[in-house]
Protein backbone atom coordinates (compact mmCIF):
# COMPACT_ATOMS: atom_id res chain seq x y z
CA UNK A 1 -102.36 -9.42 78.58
CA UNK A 2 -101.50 -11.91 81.48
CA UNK A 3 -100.83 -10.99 84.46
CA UNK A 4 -97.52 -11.89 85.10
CA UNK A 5 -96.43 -9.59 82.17
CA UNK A 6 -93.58 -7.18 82.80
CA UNK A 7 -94.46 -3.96 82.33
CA UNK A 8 -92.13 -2.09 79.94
CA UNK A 9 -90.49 1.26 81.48
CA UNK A 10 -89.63 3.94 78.90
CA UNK A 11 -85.93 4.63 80.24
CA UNK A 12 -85.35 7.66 78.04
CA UNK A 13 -88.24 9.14 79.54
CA UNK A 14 -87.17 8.77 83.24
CA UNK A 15 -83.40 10.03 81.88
CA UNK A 16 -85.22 12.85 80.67
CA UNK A 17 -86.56 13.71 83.59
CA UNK A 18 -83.55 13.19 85.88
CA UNK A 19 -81.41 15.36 83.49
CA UNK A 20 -84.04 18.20 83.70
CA UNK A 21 -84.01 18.38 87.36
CA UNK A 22 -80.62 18.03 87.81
CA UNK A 23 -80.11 21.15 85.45
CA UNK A 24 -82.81 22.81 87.48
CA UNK A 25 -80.95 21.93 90.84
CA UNK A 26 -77.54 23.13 89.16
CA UNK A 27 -78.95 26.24 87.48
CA UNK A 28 -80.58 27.19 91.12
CA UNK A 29 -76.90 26.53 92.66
CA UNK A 30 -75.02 28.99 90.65
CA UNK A 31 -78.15 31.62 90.51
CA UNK A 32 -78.04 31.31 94.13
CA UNK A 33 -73.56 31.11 94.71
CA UNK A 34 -74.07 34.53 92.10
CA UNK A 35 -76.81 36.30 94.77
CA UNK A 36 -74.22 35.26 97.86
CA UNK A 37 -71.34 36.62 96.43
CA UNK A 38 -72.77 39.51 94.82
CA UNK A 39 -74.61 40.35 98.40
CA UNK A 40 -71.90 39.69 100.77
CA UNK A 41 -70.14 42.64 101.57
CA UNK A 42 -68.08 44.47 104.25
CA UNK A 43 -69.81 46.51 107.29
CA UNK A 44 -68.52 48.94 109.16
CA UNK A 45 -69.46 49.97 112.35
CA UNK A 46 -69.84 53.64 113.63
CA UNK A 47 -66.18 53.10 116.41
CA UNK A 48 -64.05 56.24 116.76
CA UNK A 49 -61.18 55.99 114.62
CA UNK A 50 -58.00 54.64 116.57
CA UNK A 51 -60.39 53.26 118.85
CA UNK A 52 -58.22 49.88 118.58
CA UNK A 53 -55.48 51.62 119.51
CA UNK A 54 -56.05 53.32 123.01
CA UNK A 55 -55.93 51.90 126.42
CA UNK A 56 -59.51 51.84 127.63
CA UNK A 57 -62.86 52.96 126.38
CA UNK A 58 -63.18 56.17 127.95
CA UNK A 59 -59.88 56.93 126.24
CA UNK A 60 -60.89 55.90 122.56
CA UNK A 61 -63.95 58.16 123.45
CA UNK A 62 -61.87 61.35 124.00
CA UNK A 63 -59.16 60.95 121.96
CA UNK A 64 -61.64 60.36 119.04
CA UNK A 65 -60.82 61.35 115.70
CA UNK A 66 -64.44 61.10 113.75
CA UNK A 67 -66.59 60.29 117.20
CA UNK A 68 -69.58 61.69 117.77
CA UNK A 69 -67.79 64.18 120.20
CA UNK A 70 -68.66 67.70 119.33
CA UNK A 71 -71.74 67.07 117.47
CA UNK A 72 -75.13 68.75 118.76
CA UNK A 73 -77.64 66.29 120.03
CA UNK A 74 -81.30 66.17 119.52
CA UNK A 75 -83.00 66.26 122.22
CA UNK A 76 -86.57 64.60 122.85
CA UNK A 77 -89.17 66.09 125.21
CA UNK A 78 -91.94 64.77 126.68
CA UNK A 79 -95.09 66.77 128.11
């Protein structure tokens, strides 16, 4: 063979292998858009109910519906 030959490309092989990793890339998209939705949720905090509602803090503290108000505290002590 000279050297100025062209050298022949297979083009179905490189289409084959630019179709499989653009399924791979999609597939990885939609496994990944799935685990984001699935995953994202709603958090609540631990507020006094109505908290929104009152003037200040100290008054969403005592007029708490489901505070931590009247509950006992444990209590750490060090020797």
């Amino acid at each position: 063979a000279g050297e100025g030959a062209p050298q022949k490309i297979d083009h179905a092989v490189i289409g084959g292998v630019v179709a499989v990793v653009m399924f791979a890339i999609l597939c990885a998209l939609i496994v990944l858009g799935r685990y984001f939705a699935r995953h994202k949720g709603t958090y609540f905090t631990h507020e006094a109910k109505g908290a929104d509602d009152a003037a200040d803090a100290d008054t969403a503290i005592i007029n708490a519906e489901g505070g931590h108000n009247n509950t006992d505290e444990k209590k750490e002590y060090y020797i």
